[in-house]
C-alpha atoms as a PDB file:
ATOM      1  CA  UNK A   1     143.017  50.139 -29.493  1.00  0.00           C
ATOM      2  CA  UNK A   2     146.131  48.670 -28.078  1.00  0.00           C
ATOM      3  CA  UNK A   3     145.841  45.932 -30.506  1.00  0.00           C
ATOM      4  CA  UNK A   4     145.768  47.920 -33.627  1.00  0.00           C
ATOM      5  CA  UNK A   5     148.770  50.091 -32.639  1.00  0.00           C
ATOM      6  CA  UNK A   6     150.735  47.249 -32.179  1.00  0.00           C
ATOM      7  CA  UNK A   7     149.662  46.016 -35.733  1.00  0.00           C
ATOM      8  CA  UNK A   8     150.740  49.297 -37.443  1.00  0.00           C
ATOM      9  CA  UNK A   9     153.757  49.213 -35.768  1.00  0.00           C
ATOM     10  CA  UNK A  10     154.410  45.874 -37.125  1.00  0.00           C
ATOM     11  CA  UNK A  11     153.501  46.896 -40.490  1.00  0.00           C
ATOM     12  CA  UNK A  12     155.563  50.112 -40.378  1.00  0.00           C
ATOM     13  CA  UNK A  13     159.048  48.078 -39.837  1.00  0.00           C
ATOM     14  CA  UNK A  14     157.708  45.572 -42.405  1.00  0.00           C
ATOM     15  CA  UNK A  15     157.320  48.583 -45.080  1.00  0.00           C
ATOM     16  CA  UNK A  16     160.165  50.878 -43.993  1.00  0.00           C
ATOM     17  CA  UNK A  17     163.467  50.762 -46.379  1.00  0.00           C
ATOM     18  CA  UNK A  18     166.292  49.367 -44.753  1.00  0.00           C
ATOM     19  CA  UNK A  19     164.726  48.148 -41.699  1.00  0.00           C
ATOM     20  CA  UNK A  20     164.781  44.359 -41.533  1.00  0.00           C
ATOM     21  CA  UNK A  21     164.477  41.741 -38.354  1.00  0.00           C
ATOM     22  CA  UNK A  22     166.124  39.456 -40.340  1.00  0.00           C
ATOM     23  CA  UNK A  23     168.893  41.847 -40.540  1.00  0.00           C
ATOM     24  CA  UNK A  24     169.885  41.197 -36.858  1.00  0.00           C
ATOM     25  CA  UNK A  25     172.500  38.687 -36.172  1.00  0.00           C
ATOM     26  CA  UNK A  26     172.672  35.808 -35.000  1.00  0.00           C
ATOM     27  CA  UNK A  27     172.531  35.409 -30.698  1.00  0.00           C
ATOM     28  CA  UNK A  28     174.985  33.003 -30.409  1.00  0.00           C
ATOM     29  CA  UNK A  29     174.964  30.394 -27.048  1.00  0.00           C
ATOM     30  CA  UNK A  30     177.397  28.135 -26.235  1.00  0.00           C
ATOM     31  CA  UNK A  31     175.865  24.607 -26.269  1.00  0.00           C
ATOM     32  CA  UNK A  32     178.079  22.668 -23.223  1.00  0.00           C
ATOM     33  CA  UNK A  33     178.695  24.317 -19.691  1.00  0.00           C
ATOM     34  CA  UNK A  34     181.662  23.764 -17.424  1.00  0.00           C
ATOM     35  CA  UNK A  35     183.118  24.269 -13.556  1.00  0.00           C
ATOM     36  CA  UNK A  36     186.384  25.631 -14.491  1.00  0.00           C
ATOM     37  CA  UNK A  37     186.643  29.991 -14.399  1.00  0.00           C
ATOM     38  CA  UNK A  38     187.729  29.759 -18.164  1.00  0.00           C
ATOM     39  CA  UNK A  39     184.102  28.711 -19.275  1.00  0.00           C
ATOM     40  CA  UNK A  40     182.376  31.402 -17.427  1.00  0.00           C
ATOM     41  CA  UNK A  41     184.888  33.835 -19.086  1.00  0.00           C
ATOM     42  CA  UNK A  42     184.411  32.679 -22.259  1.00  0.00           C
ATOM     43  CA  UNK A  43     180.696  32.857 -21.977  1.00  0.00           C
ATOM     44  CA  UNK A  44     181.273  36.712 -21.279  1.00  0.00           C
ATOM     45  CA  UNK A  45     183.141  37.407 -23.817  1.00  0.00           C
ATOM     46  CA  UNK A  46     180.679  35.644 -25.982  1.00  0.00           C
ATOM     47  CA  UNK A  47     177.511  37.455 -24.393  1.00  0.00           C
ATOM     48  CA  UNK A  48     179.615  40.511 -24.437  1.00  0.00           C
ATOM     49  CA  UNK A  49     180.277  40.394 -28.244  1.00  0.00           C
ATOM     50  CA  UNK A  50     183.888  40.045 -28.167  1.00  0.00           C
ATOM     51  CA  UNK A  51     184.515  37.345 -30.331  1.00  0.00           C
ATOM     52  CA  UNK A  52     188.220  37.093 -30.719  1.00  0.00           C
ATOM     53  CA  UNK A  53     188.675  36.689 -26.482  1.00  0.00           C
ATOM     54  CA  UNK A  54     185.815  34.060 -26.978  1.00  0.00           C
ATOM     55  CA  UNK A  55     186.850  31.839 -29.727  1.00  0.00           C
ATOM     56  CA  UNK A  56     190.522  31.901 -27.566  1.00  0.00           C
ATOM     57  CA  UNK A  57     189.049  30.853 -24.071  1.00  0.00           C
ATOM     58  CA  UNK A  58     186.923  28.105 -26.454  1.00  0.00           C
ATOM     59  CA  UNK A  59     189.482  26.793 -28.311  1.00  0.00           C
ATOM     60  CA  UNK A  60     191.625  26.307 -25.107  1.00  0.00           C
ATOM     61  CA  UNK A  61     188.295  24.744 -23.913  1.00  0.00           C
ATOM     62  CA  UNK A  62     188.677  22.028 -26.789  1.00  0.00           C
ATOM     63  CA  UNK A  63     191.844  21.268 -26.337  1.00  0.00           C
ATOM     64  CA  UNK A  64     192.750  21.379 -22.322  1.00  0.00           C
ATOM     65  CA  UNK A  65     189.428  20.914 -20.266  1.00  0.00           C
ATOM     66  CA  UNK A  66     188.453  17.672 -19.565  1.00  0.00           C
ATOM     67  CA  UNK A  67     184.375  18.331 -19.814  1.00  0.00           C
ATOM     68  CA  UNK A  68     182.034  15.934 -21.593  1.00  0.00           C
ATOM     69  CA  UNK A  69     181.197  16.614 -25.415  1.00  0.00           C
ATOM     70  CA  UNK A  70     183.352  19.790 -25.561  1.00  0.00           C
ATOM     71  CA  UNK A  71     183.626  19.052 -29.157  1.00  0.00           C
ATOM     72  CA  UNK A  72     180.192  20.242 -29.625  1.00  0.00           C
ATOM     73  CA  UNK A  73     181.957  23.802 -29.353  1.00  0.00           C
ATOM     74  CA  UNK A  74     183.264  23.558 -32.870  1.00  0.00           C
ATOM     75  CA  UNK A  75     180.247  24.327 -34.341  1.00  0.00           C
ATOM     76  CA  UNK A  76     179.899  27.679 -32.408  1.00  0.00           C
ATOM     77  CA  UNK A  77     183.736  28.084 -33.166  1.00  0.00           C
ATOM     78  CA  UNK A  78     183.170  27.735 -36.915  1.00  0.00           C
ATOM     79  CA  UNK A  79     180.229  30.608 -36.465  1.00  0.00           C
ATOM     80  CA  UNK A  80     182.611  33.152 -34.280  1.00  0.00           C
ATOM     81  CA  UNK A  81     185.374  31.942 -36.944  1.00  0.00           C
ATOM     82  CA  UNK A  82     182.915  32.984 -40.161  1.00  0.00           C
ATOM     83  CA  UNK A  83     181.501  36.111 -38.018  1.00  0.00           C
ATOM     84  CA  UNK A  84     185.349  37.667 -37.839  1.00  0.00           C
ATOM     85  CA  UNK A  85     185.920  36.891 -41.426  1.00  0.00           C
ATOM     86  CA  UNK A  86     187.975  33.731 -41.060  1.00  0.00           C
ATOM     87  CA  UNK A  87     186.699  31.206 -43.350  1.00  0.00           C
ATOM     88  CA  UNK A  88     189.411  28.683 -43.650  1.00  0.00           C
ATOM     89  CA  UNK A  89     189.396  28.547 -39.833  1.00  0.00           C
ATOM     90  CA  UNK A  90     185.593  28.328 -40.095  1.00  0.00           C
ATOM     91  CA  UNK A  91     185.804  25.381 -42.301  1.00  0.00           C
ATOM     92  CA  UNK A  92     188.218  23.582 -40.048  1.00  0.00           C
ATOM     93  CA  UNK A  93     186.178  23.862 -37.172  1.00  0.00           C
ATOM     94  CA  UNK A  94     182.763  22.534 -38.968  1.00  0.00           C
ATOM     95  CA  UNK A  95     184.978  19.961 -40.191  1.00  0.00           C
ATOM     96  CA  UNK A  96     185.880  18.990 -37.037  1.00  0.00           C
ATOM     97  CA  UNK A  97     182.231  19.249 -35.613  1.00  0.00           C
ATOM     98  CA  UNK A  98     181.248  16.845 -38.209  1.00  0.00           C
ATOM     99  CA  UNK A  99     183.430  14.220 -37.176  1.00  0.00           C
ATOM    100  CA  UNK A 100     182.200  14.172 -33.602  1.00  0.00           C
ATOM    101  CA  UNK A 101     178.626  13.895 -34.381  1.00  0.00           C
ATOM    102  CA  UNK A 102     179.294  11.008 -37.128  1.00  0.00           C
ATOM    103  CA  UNK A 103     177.329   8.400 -34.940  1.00  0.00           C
ATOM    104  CA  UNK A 104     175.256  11.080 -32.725  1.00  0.00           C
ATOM    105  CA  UNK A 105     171.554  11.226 -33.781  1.00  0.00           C
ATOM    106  CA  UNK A 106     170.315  14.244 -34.690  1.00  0.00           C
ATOM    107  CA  UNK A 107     167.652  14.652 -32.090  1.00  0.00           C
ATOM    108  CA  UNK A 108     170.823  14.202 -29.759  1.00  0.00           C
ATOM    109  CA  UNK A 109     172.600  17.530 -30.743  1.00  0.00           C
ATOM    110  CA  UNK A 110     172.202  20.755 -29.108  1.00  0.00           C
ATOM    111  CA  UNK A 111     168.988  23.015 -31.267  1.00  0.00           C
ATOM    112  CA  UNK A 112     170.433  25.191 -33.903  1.00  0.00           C
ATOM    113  CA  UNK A 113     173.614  22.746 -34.014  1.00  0.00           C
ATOM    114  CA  UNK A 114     171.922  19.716 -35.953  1.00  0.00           C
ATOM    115  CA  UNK A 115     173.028  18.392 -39.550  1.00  0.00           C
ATOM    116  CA  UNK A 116     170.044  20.992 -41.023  1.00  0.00           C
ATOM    117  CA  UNK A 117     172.222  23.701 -39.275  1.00  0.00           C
ATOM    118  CA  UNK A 118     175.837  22.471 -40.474  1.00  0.00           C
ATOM    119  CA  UNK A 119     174.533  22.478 -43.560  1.00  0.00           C
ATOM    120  CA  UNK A 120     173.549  26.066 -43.753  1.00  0.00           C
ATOM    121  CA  UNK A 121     176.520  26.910 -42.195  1.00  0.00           C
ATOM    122  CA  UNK A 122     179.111  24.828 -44.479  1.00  0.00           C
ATOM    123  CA  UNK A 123     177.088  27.334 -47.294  1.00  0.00           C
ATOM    124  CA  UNK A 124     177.929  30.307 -45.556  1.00  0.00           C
ATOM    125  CA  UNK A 125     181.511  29.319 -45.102  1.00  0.00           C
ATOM    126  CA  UNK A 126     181.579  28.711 -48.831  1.00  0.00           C
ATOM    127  CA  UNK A 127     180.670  31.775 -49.821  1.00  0.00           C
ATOM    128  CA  UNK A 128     182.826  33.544 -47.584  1.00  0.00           C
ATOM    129  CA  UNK A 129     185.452  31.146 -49.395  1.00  0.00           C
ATOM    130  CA  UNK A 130     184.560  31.748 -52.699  1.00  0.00           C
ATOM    131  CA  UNK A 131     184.580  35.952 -52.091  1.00  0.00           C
ATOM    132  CA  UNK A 132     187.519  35.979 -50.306  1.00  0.00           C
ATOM    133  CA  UNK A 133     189.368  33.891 -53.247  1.00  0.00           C
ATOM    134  CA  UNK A 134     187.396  35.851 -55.999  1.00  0.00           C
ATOM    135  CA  UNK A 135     189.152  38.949 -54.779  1.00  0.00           C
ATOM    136  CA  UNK A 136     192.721  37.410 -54.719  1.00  0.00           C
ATOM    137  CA  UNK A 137     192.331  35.738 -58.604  1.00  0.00           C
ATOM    138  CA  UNK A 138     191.147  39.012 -59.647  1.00  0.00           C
ATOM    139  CA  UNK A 139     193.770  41.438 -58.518  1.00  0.00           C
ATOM    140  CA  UNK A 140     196.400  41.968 -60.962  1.00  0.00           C
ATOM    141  CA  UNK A 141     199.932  40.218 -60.348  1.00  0.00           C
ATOM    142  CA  UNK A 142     202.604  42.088 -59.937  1.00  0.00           C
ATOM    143  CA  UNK A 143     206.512  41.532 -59.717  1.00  0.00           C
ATOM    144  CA  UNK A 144     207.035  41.349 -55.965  1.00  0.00           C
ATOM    145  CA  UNK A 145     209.729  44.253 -54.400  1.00  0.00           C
ATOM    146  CA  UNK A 146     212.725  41.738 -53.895  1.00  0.00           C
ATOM    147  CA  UNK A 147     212.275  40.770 -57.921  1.00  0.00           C
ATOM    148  CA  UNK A 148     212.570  44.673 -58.659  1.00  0.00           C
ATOM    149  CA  UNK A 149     216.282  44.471 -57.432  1.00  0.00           C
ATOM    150  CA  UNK A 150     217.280  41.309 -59.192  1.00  0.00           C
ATOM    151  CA  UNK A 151     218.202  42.678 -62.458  1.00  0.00           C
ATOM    152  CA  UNK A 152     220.030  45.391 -61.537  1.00  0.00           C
ATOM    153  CA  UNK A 153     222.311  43.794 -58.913  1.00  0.00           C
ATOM    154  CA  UNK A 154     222.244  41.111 -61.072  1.00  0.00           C
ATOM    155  CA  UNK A 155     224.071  42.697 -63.704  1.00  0.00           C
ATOM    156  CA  UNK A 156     226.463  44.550 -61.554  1.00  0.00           C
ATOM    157  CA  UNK A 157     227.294  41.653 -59.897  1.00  0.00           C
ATOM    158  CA  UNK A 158     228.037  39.694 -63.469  1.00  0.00           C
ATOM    159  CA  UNK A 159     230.262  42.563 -64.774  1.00  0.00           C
ATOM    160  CA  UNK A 160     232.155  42.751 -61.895  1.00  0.00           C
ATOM    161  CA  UNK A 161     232.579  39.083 -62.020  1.00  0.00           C
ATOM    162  CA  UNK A 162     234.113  39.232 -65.596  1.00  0.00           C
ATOM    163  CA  UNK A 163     235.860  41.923 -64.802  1.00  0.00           C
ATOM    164  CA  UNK A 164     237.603  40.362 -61.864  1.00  0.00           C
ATOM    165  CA  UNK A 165     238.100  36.866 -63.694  1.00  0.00           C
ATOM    166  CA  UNK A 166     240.107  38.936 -66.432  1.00  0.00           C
ATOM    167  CA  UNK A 167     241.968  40.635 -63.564  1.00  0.00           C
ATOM    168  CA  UNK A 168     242.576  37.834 -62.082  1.00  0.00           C
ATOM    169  CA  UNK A 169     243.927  36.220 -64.806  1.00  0.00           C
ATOM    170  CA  UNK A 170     245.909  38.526 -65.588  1.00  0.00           C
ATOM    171  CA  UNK A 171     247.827  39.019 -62.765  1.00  0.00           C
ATOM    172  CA  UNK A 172     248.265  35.202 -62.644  1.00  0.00           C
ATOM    173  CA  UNK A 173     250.401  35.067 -65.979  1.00  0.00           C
ATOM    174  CA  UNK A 174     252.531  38.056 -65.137  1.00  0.00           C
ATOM    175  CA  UNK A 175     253.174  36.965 -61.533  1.00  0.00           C
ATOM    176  CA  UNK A 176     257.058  37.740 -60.590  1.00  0.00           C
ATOM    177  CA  UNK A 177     257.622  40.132 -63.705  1.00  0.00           C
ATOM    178  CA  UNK A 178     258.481  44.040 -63.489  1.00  0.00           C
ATOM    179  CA  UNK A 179     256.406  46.590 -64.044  1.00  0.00           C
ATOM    180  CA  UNK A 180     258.209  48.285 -66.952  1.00  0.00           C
ATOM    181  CA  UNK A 181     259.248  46.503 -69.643  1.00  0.00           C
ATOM    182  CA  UNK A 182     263.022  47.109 -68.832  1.00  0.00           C
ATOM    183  CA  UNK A 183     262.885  43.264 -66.795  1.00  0.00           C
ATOM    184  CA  UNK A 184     265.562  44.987 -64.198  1.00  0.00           C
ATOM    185  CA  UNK A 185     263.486  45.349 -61.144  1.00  0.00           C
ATOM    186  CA  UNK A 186     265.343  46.588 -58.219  1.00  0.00           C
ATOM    187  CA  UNK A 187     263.133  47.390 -56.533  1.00  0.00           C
ATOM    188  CA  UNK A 188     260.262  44.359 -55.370  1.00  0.00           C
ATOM    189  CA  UNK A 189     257.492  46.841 -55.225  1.00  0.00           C
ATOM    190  CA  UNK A 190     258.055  47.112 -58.940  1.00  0.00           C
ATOM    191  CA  UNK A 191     256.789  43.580 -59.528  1.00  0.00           C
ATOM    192  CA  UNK A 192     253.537  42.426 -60.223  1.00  0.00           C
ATOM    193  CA  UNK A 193     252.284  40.734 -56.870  1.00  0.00           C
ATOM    194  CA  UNK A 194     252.245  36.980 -56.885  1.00  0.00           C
ATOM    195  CA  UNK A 195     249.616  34.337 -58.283  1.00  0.00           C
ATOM    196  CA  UNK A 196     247.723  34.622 -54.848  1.00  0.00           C
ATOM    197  CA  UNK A 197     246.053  37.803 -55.226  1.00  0.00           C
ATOM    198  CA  UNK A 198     245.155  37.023 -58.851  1.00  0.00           C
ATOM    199  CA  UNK A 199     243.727  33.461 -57.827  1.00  0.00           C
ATOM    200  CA  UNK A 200     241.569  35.208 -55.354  1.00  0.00           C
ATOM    201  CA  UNK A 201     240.515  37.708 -57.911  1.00  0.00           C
ATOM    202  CA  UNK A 202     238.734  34.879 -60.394  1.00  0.00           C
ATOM    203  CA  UNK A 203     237.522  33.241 -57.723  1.00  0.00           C
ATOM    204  CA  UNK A 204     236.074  36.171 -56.438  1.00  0.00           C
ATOM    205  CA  UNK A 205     234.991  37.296 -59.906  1.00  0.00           C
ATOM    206  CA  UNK A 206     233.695  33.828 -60.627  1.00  0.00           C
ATOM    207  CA  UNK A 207     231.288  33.804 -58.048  1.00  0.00           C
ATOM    208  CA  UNK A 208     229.994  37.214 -58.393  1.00  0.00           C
ATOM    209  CA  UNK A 209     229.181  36.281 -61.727  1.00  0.00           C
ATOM    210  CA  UNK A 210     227.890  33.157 -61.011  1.00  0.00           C
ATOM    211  CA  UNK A 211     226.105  35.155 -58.509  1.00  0.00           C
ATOM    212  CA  UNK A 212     224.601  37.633 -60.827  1.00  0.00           C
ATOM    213  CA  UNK A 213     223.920  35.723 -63.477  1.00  0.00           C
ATOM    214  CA  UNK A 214     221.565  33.949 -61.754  1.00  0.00           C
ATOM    215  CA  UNK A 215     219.684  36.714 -60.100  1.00  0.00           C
ATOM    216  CA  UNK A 216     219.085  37.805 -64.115  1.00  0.00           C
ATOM    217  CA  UNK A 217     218.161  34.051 -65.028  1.00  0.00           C
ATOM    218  CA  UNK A 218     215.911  33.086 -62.411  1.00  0.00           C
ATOM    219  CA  UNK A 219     211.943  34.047 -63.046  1.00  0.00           C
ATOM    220  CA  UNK A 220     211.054  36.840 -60.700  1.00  0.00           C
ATOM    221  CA  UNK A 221     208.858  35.724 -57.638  1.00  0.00           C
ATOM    222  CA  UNK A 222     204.850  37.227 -58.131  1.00  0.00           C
ATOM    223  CA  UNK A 223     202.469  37.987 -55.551  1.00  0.00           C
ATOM    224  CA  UNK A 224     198.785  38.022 -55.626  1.00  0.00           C
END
């Protein structure tokens, strides 16, 4: 009786929409152990589900604890990596993996970690790739904010530039002479100020031209 509940059962989750064993992911185990606090911690946090504490405490495992084969932990670094949706990281990580095992046999490696495994994995990480780029060439391009500014401040910029080069000028050639056309200043507020201030003014007016005129002739930066 006991026997052919257990088979219904079975056959129920089998037939029932949307329920799926295969739909259950992946228990992930870290394949090396060590002495040092930060390995127990990091096997927590991996038991525990929280996979952005893990892959830190691992990837400071990597890189400062002196424990034999610790580069087998790339492989389950490339898996948290592709499991938080970070598949260049992912791909850097396998990478890695794959050069430490160059000259390990395969019957050597940790279960679930051999070249049968990368394989599947480097797929997965692929895919994630290829998604994650499809969505970035297919979103429109559009002028980024600092290129919506350019033109306008561009062209201010240019007319005040010509503006103050003619100014400049200008004051330049009648540097020292009156005012009125009478030529008897008395008076040396009535005199056009001297070549100074109309030096400054075109090069002033130069470079806001200069200035502006490139803001208008350079191709606007686009984002993705």
């Amino acid at each position: 009786m006991r026997a052919s509940i257990s088979i219904i059962a079975v056959v129920l989750v089998w037939l029932l929409p949307g329920v799926s064993l295969a739909d259950e992911p992946p228990q992930l185990t870290a394949p090396i152990t060590c002495k040092p606090n930060i390995c127990q911690e990091a096997a927590e946090y991996l038991a525990r589900g929280q996979d952005t504490q893990a892959i830190d405490a691992y990837d400071y495992i990597v890189t400062s604890v002196e424990t034999p084969r610790r580069s087998l932990l790339y492989f389950l670094l490339a898996a948290l990596h592709l499991r938080q949706n970070h598949p260049d990281e992912a791909m850097r990580s396998l990478v890695r993996y794959r050069d430490f095992i160059r000259d390990i046999a395969d019957d050597q490696l940790p279960v679930g970690q051999r070249r049968a495994d990368i394989d599947a994995l480097e797929k997965q990480i692929l895919l994630a790739l290829d998604r994650t780029r499809g969505v970035t060439a297919t979103s429109p391009s559009t002028p980024s904010a600092r290129a919506m500014w350019r033109l306008p401040v561009g062209a201010v910029g240019l007319t005040l530039g010509v503006a103050g080069v003619i100014a400049g000028a200008a004051l330049t050639g009648l540097a020292g002479r009156c005012l009125d056309l009478s030529n008897q200043c008395t008076d040396v507020l009535a005199k056009v100020p001297n070549t100074a201030i109309g030096v400054t003014l075109m090069i002033t007016g130069a470079a806001a031209g200069v200035g502006g005129g490139l803001l208008i002739w350079l191709p606007p930066q686009r984002h993705q």
